[in-house]
Protein backbone atom coordinates (compact mmCIF):
# COMPACT_ATOMS: atom_id res chain seq x y z
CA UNK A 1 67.78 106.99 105.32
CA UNK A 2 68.95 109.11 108.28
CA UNK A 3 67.32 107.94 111.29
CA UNK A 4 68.09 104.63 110.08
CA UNK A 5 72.31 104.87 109.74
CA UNK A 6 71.66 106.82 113.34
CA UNK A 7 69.73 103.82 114.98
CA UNK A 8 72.46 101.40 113.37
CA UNK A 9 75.36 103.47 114.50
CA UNK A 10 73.57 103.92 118.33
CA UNK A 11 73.20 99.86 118.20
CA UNK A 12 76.75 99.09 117.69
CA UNK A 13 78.15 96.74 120.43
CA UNK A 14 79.51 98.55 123.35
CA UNK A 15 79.44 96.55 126.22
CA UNK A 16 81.52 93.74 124.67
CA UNK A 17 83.90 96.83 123.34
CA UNK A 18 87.42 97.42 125.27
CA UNK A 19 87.11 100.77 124.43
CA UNK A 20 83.88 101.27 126.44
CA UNK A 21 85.30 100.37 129.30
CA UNK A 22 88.15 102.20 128.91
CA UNK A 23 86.28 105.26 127.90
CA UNK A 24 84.18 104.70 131.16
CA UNK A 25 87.53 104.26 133.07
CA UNK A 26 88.76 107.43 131.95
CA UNK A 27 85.66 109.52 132.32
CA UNK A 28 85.34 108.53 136.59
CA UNK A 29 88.83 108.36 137.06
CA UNK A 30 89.79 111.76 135.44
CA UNK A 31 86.71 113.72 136.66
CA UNK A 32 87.50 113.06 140.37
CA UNK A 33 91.06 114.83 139.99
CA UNK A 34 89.88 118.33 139.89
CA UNK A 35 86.84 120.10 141.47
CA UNK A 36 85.32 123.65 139.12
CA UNK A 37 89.47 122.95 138.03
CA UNK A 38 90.66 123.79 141.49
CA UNK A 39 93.14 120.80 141.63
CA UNK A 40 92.97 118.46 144.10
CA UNK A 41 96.82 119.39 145.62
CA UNK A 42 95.58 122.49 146.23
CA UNK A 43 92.44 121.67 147.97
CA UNK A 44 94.48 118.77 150.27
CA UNK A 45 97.19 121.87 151.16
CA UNK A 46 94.11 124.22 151.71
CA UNK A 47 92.81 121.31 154.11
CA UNK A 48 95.69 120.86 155.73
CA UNK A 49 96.56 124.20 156.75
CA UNK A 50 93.02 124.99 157.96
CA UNK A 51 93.00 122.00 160.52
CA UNK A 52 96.88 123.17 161.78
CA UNK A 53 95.88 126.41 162.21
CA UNK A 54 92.30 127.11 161.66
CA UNK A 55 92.24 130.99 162.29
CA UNK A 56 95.55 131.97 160.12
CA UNK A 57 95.72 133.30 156.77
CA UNK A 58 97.98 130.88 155.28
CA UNK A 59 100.08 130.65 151.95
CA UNK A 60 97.24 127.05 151.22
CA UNK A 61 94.54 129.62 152.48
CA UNK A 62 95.51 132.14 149.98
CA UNK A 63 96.27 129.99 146.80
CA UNK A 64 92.74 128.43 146.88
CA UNK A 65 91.27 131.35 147.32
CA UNK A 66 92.86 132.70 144.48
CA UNK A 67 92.04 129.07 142.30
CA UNK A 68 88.53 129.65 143.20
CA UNK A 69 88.57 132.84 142.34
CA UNK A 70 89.99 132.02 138.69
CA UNK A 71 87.90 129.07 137.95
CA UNK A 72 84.65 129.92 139.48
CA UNK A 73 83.33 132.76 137.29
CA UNK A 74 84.05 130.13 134.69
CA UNK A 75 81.15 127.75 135.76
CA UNK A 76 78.93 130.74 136.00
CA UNK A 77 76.06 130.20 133.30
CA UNK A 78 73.64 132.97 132.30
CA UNK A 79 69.92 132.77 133.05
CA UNK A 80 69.03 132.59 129.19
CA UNK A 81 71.55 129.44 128.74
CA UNK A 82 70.46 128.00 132.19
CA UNK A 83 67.26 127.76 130.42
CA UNK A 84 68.64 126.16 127.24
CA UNK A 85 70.15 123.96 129.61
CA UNK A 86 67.84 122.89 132.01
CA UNK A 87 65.93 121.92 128.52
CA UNK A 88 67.97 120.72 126.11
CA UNK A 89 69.69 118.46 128.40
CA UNK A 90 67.07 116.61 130.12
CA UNK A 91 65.00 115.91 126.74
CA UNK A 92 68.60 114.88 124.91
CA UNK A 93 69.26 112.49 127.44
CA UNK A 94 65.11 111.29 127.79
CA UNK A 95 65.47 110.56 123.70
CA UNK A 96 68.54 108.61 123.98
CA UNK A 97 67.71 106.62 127.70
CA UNK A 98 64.21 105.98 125.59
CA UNK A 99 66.00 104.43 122.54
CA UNK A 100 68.28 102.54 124.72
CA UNK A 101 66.13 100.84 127.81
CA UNK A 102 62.73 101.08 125.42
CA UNK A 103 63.85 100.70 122.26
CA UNK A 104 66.75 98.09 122.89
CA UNK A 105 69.82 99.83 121.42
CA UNK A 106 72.44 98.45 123.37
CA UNK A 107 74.92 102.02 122.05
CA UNK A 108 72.26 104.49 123.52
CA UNK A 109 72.17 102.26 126.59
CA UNK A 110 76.24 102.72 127.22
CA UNK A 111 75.80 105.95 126.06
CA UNK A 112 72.46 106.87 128.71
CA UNK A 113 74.21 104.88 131.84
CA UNK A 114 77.51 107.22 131.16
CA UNK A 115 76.35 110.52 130.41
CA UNK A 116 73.16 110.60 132.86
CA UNK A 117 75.08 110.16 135.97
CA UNK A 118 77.60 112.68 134.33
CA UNK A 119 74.56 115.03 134.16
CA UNK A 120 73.99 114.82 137.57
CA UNK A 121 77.45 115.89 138.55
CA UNK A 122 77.17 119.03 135.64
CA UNK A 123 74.44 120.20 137.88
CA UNK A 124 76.24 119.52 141.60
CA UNK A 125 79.53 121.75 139.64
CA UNK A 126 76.89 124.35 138.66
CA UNK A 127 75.30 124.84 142.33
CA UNK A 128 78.83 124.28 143.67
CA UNK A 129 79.79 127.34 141.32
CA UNK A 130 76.72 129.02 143.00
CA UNK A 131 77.94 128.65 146.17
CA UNK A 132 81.48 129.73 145.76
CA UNK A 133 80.62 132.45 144.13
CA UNK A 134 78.98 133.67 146.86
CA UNK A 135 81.93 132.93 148.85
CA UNK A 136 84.04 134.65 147.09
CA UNK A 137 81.46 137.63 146.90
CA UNK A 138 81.94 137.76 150.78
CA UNK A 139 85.83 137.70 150.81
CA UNK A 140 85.77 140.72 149.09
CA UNK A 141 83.91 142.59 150.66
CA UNK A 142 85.49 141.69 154.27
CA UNK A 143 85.21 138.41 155.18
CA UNK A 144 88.35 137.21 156.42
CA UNK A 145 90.21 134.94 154.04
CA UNK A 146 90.27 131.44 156.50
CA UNK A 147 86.56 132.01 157.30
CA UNK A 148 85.92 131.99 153.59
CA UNK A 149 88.50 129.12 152.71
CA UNK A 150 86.73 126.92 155.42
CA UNK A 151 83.04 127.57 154.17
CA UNK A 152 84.47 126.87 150.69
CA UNK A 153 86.27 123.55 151.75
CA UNK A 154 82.98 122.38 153.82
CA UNK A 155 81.41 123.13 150.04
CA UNK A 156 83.87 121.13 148.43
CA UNK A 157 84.29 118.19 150.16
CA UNK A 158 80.75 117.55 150.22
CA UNK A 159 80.62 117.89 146.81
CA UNK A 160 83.39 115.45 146.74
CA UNK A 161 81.38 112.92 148.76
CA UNK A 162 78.79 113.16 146.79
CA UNK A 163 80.57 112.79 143.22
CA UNK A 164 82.61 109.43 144.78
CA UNK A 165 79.25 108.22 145.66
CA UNK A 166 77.91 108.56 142.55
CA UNK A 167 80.50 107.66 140.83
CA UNK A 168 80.24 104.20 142.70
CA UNK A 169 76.80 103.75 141.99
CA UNK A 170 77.01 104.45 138.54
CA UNK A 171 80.20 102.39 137.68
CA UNK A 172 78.54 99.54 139.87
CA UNK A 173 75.28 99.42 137.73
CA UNK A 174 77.19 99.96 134.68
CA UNK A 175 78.86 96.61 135.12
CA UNK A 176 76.04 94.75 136.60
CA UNK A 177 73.87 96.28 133.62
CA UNK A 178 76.46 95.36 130.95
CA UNK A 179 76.76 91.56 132.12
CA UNK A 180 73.01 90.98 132.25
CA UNK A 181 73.41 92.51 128.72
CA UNK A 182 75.75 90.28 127.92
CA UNK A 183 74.46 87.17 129.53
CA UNK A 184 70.91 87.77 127.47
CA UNK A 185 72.68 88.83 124.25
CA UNK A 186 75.59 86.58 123.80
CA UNK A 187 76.20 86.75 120.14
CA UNK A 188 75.00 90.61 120.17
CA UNK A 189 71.59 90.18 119.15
C-alpha cells in the first residue's frame, strides 16, 4: 500500500506545474546570492579593494576575512558524516534518477534534474570549505591578511564560475527535458 501512494505521489505532473518552475526559479536564482553564506557585497568590496590596492590590509580585506572565518567552520563535516554522506546521497539520488528516467515517473524526473545538479554544487561548497579553511588556518598563524584574502577570492570566484556554469547547463536541460516531456505526454500520460 506504501510504495504504491509513494510511486503515485512521485508521478504527479510537474513539468506542466507553475510551481515547478517557480520552485526551480527560486532554487538557481537564490543559491547564486551567497557563497559558504559569505554574501556576495562582501565578496564584490573584498574584490574591489584587492585590485585598488593589492598589498594593503583593507577595511573589504578584513570583513571577508572575518565572514569566512564565521561561516567556514560551518561547512566543515566530520569524517564519520562525510561517509554517511558520500553514501547516502549518491544511492538517494541513483533510486530516485532510476524511478524517474527508467521507471517513467515524470515527479522523480523534476525531482532528479533539480536536486542532482544541486548535489554537485553541495560537494564544490564542501571542497570550497576545505580550502578556506586552510586559508584561514594560514592567516593565523602569519600569513598576511591580503595574501590570504586574494588566495581566498581566486577560490571563490572559481567556484563562482563553476556554479553559473552549472547552473546554465542544468536550467537549459531542464527546459529542453521538460518540453520533450511535454511534447510526448500531452495529456500527462
Amino acid at each position: 500500500m506504501f510504495p504504491n501512494s509513494l510511486l503515485q505521489i512521485l508521478d504527479a505532473r510537474s513539468f506542466g506545474s507553475a510551481w515547478f518552475w517557480l520552485v526551480l526559479a527560486v532554487v538557481w536564482s537564490f543559491g547564486g546570492r551567497r557563497v559558504l553564506g559569505i554574501p556576495a557585497d562582501i565578496l564584490m568590496d573584498a574584490g574591489r579593494s584587492l585590485r585598488r590596492a593589492p598589498g594593503l590590509e583593507t577595511p573589504q580585506v578584513l570583513a571577508l576575512l572575518d565572514w569566512m572565518s564565521l561561516n567556514v567552520p560551518r561547512w566543515r563535516v566530520s569524517p564519520r558524516m562525510g561517509l554517511a554522506l558520500a553514501a547516502a546521497l549518491p544511492f538517494g539520488l541513483s533510486v530516485l534518477a532510476g524511478l524517474g528516467f527508467a521507471g517513467g515517473l515524470e515527479m522523480a524526473q523534476a525531482l532528479s534534474l533539480l536536486l542532482i545538479p544541486q548535489a554537485v554544487l553541495l560537494g564544490l561548497r564542501l571542497r570550497l570549505a576545505g580550502q578556506l579553511h586552510w586559508i584561514l588556518r594560514a592567516a593565523e598563524l602569519g600569513q598576511p591578511a591580503p595574501r590570504a584574502a586574494t588566495d581566498a577570492m581566486q577560490r571563490i570566484n572559481r567556484y563562482r564560475i563553476a556554479q553559473t556554469l552549472i547552473s546554465l547547463v542544468a536550467v537549459i536541460f531542464t527546459g529542453l527535458w521538460a518540453m520533450r516531456w511535454i511534447l510526448l505526454h500531452p495529456y500527462g500520460v
